[in-house]
N, C-alpha and C. Protein backbone atom coordinates (compact mmCIF):
# COMPACT_ATOMS: atom_id res chain seq x y z
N UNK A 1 -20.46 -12.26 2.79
CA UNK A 1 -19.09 -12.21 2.34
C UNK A 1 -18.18 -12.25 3.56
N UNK A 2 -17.09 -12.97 3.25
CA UNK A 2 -16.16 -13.21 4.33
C UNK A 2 -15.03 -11.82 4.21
N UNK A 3 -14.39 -11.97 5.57
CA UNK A 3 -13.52 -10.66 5.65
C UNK A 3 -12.28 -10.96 4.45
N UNK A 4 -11.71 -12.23 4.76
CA UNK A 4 -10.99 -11.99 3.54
C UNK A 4 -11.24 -11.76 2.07
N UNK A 5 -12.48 -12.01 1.74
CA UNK A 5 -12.98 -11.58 0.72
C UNK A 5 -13.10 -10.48 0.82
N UNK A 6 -13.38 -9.66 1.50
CA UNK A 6 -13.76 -8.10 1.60
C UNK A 6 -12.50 -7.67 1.41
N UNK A 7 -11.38 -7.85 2.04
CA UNK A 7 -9.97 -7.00 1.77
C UNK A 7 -9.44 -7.53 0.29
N UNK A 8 -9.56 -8.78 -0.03
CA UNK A 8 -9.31 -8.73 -1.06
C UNK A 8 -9.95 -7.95 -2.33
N UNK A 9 -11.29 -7.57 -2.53
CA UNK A 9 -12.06 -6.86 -3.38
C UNK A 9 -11.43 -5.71 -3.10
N UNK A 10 -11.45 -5.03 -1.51
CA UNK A 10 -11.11 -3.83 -1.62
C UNK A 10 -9.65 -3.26 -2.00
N UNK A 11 -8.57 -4.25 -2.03
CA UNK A 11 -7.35 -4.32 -2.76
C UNK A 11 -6.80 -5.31 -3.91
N UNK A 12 -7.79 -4.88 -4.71
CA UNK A 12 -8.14 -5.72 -6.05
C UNK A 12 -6.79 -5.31 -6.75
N UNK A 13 -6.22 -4.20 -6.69
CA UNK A 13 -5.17 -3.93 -7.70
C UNK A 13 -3.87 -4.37 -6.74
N UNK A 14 -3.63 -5.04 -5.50
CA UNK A 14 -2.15 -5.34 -5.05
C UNK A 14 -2.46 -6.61 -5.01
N UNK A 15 -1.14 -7.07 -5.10
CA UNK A 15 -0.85 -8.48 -5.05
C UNK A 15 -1.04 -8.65 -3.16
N UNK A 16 -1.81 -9.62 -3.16
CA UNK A 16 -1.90 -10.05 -1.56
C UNK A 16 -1.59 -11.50 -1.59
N UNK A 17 -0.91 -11.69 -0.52
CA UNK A 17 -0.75 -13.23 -0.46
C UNK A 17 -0.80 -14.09 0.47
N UNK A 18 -1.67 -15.11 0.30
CA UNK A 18 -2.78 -15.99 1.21
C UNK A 18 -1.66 -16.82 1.80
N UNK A 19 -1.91 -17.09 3.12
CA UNK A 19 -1.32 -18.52 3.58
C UNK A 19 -2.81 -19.78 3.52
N UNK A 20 -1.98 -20.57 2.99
CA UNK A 20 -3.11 -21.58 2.77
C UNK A 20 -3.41 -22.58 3.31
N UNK A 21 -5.06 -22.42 3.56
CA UNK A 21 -6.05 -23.43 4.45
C UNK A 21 -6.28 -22.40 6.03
N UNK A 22 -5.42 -21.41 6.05
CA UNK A 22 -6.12 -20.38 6.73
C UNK A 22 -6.85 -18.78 6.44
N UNK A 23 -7.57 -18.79 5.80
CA UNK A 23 -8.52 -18.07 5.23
C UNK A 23 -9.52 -17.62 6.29
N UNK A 24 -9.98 -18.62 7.53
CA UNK A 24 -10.44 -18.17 8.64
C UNK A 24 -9.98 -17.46 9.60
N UNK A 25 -8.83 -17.58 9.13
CA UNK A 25 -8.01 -17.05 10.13
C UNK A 25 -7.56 -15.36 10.29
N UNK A 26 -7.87 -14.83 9.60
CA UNK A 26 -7.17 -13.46 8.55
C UNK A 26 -7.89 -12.60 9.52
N UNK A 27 -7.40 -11.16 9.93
CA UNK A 27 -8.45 -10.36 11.00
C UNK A 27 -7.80 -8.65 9.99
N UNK A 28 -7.18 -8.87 9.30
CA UNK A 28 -7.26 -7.51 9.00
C UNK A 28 -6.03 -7.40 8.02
N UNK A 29 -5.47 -6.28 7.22
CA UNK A 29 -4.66 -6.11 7.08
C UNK A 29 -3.66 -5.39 7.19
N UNK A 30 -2.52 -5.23 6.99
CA UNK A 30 -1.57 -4.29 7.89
C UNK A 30 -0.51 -3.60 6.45
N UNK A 31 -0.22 -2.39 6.73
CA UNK A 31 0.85 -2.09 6.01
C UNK A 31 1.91 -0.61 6.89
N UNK A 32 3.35 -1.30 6.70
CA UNK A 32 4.08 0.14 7.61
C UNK A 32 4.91 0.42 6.72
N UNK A 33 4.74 2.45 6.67
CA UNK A 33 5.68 2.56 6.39
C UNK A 33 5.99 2.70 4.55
N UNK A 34 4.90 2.53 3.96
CA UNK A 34 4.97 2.36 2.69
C UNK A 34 5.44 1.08 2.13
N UNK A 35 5.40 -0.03 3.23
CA UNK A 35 5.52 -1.47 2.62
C UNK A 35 4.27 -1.67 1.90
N UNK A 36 4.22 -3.30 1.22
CA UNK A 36 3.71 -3.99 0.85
C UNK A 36 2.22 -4.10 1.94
N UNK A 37 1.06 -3.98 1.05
CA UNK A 37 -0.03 -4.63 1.88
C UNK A 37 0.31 -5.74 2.26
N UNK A 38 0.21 -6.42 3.26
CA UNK A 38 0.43 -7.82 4.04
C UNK A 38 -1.01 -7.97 4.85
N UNK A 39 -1.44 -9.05 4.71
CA UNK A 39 -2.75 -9.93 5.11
C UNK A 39 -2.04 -10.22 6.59
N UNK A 40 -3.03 -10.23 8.14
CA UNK A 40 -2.94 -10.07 8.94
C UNK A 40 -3.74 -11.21 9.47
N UNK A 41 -2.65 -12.19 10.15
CA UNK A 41 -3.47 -13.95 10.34
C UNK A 41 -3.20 -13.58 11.93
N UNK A 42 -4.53 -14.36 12.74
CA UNK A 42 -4.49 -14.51 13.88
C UNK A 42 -3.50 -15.90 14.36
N UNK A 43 -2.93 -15.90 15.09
CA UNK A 43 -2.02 -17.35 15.57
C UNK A 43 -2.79 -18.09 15.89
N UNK A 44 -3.71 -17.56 17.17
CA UNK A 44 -4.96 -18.18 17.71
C UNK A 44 -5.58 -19.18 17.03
N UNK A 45 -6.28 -18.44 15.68
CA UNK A 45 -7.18 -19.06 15.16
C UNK A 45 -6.26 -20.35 13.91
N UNK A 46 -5.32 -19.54 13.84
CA UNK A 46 -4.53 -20.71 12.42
C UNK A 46 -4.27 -21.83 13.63
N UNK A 47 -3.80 -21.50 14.99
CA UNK A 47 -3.66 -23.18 15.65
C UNK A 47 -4.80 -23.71 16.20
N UNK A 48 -6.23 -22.95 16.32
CA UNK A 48 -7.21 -23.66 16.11
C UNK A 48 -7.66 -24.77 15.06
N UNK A 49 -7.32 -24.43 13.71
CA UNK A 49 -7.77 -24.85 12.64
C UNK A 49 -6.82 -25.67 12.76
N UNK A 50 -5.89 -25.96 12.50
CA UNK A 50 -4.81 -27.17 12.55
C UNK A 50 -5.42 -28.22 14.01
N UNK A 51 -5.53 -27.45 14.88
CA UNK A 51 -5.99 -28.56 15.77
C UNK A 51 -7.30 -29.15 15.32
N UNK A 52 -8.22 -28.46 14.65
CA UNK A 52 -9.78 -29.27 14.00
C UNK A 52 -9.09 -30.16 13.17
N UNK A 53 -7.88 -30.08 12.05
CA UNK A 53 -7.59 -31.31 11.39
C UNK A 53 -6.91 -32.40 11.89
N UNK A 54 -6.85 -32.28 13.36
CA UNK A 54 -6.70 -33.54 13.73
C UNK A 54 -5.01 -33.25 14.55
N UNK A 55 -4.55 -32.52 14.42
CA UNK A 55 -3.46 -32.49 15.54
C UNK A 55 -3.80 -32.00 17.01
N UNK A 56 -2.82 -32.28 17.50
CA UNK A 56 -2.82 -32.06 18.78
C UNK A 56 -2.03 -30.74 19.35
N UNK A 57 -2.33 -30.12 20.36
CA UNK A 57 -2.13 -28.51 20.66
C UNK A 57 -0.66 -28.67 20.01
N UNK A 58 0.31 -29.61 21.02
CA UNK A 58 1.65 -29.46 20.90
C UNK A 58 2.04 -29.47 19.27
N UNK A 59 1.67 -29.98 18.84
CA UNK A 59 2.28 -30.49 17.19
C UNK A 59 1.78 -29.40 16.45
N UNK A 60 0.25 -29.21 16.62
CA UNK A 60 -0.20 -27.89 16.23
C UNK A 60 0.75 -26.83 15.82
N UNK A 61 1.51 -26.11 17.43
CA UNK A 61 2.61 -25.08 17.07
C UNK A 61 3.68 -25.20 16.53
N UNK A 62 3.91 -26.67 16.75
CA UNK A 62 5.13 -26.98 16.65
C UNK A 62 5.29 -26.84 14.81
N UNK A 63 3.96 -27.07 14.16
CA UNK A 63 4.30 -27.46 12.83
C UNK A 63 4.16 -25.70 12.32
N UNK A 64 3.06 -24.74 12.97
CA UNK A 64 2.76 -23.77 12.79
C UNK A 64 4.20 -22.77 12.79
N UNK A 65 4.66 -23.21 13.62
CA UNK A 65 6.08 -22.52 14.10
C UNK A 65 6.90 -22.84 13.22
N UNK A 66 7.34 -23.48 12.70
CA UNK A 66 8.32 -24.11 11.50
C UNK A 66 8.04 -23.88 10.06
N UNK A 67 6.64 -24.45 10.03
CA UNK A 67 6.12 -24.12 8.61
C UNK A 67 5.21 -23.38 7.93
N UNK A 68 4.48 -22.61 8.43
CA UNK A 68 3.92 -21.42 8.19
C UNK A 68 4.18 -20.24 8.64
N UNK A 69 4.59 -19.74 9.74
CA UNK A 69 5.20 -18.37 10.27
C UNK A 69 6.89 -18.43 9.91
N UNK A 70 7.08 -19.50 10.04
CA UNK A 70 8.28 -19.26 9.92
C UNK A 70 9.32 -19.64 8.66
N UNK A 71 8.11 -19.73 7.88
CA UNK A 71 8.27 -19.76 6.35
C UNK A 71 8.34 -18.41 5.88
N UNK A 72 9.47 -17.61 5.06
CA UNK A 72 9.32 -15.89 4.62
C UNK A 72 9.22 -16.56 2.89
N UNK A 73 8.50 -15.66 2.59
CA UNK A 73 7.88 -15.81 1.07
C UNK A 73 8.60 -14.46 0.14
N UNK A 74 8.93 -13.62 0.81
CA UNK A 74 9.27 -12.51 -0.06
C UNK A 74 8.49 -11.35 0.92
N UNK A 75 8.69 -10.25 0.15
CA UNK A 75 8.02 -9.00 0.97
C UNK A 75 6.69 -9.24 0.84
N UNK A 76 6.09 -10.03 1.04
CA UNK A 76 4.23 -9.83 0.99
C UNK A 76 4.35 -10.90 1.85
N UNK A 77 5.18 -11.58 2.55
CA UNK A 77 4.98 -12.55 3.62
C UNK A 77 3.77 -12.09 4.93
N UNK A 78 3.09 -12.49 4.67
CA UNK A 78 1.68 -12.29 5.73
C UNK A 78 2.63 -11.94 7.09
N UNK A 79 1.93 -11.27 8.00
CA UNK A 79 2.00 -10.79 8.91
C UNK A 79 1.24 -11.99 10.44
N UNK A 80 1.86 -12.27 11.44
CA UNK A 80 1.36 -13.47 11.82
C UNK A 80 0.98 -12.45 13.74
N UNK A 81 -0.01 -12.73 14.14
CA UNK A 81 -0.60 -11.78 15.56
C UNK A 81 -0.71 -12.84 16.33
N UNK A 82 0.51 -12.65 17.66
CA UNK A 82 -0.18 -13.34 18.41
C UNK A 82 -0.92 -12.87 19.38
N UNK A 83 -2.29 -13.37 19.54
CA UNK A 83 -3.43 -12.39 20.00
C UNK A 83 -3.71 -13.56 21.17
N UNK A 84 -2.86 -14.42 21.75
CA UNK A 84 -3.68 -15.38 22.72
C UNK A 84 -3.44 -15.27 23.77
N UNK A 85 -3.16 -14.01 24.62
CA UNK A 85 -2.47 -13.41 25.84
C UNK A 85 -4.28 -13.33 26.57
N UNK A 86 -4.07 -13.53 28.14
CA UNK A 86 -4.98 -13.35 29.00
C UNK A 86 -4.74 -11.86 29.89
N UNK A 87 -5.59 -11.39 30.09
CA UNK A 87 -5.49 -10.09 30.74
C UNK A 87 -6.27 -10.32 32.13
């Protein structure tokens, strides 16, 4: 079973809401504060996957940046990590 499957079973009774075609992407979920559960997408990995369908790094963000993060859906708008920092 995949992780997003796992959070979803284990929050079978809230509405969660997927960004779609990144399902690989998901690392956890987050809630503050007595908000809304919100699904927790890696940046990393969602502009990986866009780059496997065939874009290129630049266009990658560029489309990621416009149309999926920076798309708000309502209060269950996924939560977006950028986790691609070098230490």
């Amino acid at each position: 079973m995949n992780l997003l499957q796992t959070i979803l079973d284990h929050h079978e009774d809230e509405e969660i809401l997927k960004a779609d075609g990144f399902d690989q992407a998901v690392i956890g979920i987050g809630q503050a504060f007595g908000d809304n559960s919100r699904l927790i997408y890696s940046v990393k990995k969602c502009l990986e996957i866009l780059v496997g369908q065939g874009m290129n790094y630049e266009d990658a963000v560029e489309h990621f940046e416009f149309n999926v993060s920076g798309a708000y859906v309502g209060e269950r708008t996924p939560i977006w990590c950028y986790d691609d920092y070098e230490v």
